[in-house]
C-alpha atoms as a PDB file:
ATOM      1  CA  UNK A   1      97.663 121.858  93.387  1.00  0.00           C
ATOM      2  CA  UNK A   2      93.931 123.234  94.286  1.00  0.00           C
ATOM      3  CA  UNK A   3      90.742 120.776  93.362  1.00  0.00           C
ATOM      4  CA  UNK A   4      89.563 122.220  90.128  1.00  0.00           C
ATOM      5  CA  UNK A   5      86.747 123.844  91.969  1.00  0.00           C
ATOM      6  CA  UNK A   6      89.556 126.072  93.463  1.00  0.00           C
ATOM      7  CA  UNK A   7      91.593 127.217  90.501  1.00  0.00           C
ATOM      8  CA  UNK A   8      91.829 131.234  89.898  1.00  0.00           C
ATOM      9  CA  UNK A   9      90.809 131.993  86.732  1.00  0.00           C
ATOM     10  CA  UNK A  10      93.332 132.491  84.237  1.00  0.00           C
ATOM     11  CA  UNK A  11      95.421 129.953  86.117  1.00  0.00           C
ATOM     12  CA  UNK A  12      96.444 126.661  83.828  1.00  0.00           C
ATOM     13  CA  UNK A  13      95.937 123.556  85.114  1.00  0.00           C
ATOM     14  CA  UNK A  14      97.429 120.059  84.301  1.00  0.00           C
ATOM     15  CA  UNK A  15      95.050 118.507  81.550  1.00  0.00           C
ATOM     16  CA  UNK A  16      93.920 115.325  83.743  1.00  0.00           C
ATOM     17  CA  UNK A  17      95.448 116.394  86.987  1.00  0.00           C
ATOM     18  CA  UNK A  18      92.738 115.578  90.361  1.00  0.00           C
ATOM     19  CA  UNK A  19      93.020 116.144  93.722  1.00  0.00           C
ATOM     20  CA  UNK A  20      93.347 113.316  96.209  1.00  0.00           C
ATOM     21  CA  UNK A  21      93.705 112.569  99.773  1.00  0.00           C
ATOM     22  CA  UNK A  22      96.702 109.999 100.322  1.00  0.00           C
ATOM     23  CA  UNK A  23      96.059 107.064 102.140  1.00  0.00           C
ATOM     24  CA  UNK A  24      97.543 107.219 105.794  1.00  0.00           C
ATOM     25  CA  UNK A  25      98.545 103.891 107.915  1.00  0.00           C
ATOM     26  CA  UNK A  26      99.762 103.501 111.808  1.00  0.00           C
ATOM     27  CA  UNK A  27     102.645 100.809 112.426  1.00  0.00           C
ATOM     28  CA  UNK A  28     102.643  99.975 116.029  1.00  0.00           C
ATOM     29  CA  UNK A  29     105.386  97.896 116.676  1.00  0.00           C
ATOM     30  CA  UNK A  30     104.165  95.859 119.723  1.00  0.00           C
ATOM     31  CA  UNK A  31     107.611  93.270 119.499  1.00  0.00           C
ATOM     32  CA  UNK A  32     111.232  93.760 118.487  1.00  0.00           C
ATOM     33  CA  UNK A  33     113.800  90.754 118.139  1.00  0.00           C
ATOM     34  CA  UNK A  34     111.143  89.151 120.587  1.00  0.00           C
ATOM     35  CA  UNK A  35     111.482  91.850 123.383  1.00  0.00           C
ATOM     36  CA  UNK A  36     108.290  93.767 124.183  1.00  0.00           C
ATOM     37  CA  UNK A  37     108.663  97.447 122.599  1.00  0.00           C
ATOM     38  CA  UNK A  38     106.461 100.327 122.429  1.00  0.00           C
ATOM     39  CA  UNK A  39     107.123 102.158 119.032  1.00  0.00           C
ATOM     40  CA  UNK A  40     104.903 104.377 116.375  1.00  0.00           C
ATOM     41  CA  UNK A  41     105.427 105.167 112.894  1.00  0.00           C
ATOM     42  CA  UNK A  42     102.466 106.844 110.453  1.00  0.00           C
ATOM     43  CA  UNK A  43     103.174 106.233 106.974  1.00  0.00           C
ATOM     44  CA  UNK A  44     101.311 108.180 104.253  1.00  0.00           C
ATOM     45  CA  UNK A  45     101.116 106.440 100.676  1.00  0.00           C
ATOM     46  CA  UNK A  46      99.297 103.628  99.111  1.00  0.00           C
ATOM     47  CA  UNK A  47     102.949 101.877  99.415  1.00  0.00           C
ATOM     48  CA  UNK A  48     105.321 100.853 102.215  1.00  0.00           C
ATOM     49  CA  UNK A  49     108.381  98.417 103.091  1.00  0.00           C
ATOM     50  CA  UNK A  50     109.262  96.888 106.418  1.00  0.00           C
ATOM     51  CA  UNK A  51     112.680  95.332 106.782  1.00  0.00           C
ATOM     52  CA  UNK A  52     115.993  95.222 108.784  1.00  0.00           C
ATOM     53  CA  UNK A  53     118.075  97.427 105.556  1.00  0.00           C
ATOM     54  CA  UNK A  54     118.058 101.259 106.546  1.00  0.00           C
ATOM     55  CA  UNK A  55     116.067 101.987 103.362  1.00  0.00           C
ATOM     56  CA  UNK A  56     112.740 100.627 104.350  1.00  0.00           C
ATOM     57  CA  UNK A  57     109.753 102.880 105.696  1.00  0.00           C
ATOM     58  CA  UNK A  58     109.992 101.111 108.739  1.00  0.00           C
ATOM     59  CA  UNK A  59     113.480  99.692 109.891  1.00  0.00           C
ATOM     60  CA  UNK A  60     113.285  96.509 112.076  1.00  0.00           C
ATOM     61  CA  UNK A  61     116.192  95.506 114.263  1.00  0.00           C
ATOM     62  CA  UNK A  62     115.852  91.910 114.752  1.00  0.00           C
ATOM     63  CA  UNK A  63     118.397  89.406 112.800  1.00  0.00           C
ATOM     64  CA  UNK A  64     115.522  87.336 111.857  1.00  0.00           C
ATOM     65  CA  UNK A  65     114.065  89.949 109.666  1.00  0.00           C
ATOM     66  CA  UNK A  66     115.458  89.962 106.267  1.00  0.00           C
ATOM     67  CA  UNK A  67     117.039  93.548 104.707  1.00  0.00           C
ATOM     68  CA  UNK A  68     113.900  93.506 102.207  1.00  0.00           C
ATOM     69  CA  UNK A  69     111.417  91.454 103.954  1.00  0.00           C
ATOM     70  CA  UNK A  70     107.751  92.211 103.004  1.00  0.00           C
ATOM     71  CA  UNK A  71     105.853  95.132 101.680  1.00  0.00           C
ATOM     72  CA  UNK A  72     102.491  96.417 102.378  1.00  0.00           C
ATOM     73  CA  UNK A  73     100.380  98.304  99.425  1.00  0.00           C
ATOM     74  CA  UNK A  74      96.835  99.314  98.719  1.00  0.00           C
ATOM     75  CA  UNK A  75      95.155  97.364  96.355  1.00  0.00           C
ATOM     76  CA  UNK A  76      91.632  98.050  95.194  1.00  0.00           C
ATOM     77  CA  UNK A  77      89.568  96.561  97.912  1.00  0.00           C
ATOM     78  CA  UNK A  78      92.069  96.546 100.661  1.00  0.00           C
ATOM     79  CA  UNK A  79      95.434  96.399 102.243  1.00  0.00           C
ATOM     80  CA  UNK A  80      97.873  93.792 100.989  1.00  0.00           C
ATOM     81  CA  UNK A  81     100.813  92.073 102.924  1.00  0.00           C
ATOM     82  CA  UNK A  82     103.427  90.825 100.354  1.00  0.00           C
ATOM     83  CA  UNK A  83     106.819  88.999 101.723  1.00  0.00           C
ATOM     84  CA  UNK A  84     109.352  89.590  99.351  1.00  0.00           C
ATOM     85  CA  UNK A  85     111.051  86.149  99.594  1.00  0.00           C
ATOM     86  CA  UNK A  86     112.223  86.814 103.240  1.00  0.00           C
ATOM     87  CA  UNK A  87     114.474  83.630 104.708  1.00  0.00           C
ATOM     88  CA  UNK A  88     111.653  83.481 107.565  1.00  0.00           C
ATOM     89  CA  UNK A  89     108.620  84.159 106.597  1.00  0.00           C
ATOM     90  CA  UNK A  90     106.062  86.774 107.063  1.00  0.00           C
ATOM     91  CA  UNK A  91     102.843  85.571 109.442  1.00  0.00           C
ATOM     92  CA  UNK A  92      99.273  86.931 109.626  1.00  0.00           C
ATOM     93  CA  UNK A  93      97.445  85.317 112.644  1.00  0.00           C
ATOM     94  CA  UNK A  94     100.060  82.702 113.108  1.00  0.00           C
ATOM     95  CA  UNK A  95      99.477  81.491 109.649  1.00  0.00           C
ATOM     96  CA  UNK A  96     102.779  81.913 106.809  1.00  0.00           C
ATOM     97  CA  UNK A  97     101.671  84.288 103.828  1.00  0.00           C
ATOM     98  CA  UNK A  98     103.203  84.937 100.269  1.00  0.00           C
ATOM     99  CA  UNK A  99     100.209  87.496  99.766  1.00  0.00           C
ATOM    100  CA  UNK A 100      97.123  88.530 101.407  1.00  0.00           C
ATOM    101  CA  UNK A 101      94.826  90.956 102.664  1.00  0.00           C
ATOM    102  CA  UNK A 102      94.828  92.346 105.364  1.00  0.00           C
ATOM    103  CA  UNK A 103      91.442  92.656 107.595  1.00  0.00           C
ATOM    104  CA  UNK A 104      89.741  96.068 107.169  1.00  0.00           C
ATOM    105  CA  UNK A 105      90.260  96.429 111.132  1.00  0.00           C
ATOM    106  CA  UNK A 106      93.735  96.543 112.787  1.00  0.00           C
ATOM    107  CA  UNK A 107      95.329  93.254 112.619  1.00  0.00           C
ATOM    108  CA  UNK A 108      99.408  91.704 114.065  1.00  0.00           C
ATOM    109  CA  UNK A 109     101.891  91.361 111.542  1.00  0.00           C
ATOM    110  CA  UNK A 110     104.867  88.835 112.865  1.00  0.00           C
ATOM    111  CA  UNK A 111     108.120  89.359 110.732  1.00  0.00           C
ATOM    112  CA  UNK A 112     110.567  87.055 112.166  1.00  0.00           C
ATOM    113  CA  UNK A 113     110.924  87.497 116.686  1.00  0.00           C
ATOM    114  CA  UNK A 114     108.825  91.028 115.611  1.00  0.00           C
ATOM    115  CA  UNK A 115     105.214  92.015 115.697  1.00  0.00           C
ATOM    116  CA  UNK A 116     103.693  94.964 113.806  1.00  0.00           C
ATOM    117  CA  UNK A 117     100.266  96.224 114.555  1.00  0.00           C
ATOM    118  CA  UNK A 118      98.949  98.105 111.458  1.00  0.00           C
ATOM    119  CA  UNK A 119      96.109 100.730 111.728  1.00  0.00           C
ATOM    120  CA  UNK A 120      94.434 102.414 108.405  1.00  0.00           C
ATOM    121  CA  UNK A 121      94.254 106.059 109.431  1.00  0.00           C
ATOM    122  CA  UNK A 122      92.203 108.594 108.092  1.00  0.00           C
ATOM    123  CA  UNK A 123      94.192 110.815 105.161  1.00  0.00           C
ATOM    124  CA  UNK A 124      95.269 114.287 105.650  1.00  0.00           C
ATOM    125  CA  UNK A 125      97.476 115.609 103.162  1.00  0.00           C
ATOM    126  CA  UNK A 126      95.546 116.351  99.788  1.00  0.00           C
ATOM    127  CA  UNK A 127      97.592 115.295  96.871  1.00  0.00           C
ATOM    128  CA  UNK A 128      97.916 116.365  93.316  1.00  0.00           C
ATOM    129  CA  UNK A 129      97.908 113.200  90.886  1.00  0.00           C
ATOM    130  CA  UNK A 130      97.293 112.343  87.059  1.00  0.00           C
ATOM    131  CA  UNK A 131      94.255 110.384  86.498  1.00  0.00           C
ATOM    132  CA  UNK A 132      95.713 108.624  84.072  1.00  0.00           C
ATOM    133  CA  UNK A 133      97.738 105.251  84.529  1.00  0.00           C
ATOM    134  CA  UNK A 134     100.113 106.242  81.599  1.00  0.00           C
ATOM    135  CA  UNK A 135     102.603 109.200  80.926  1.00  0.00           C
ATOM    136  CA  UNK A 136     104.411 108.992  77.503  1.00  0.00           C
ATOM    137  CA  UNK A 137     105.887 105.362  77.620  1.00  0.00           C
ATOM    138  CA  UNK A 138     106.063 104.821  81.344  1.00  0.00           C
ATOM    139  CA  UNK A 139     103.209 103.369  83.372  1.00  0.00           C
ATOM    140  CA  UNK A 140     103.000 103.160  86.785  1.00  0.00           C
ATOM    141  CA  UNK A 141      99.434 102.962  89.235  1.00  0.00           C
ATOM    142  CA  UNK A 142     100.624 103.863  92.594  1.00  0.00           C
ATOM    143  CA  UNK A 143      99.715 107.217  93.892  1.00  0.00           C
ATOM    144  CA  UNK A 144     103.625 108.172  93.631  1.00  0.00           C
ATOM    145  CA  UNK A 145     103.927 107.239  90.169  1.00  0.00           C
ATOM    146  CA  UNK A 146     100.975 109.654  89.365  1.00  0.00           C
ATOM    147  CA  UNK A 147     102.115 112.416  91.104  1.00  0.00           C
ATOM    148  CA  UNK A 148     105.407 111.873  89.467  1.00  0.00           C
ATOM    149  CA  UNK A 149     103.131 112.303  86.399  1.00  0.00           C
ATOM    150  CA  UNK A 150     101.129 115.347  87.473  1.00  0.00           C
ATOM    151  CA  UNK A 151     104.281 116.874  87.776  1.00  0.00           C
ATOM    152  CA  UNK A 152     105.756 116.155  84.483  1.00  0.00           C
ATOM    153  CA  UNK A 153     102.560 117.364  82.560  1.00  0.00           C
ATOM    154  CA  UNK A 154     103.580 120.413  83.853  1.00  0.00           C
END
């Protein structure tokens, strides 16, 4: 949907529907199963899993990396790395982490024999979201969940 600014007149708009630009990250991954690799992936989303299942936003083959093993989300301030009880562990800077954030800068993920460079990149796609944290009985805060919203108001 258009900014307010751009609606035609006469058109109806969602009552608390905004436009926003989604938030865009670069996964480099630099090491795979603890051979040297060379592969990109840009996510776009203020969400994202990394694991060995097929599921994940970015699949790693390397049997030391759990199905499920961590996520990565946008919190208010910053980027957050969150293992999701992975068998191995999920390192920042050589250092084991439950849940942290990540520098503002790129910085190395290691997920097992694996190494993940991560890269905030600037938005491009403009997305149409509820500005509102609630819709009926659900609630949800990620930028998925509110355009899930924006399109129910509908």
């Amino acid at each position: 949907m258009k900014p307010d600014s751009e609606i035609p007149e006469g058109a109806t708009a969602p009552r608390y529907a905004r436009s926003i630009v989604a938030p865009r990250l670069e996964l480099r991954v630099l090491r795979e199963a603890g051979t040297s690799v060379e592969r990109t992936s840009t996510v776009d989303g203020d969400s994202l899993r990394i694991g060995s299942h097929a599921s994940n936003d970015l699949v790693i083959a390397d049997p030391e990396v759990s199905r499920f093993h961590c996520s990565i989300v946008k919190g208010q301030s910053a980027w957050r790395v969150v293992d999701e009880g992975s068998l191995n562990g999920t390192r920042l800077g050589g250092i084991a982490v439950r849940d942290a954030d990540l520098p503002p800068t790129s910085c190395a993920i290691e997920l097992g024999g694996s190494v993940i460079e991560l890269r905030e990149l600037p938005g491009v796609e403009s997305l149409e979201v509820l500005d509102q944290v609630t819709f009926g009985e659900l609630f949800g805060t990620s930028v998925g969940m509110r355009r899930m919203f924006a399109l129910l108001e509908r």
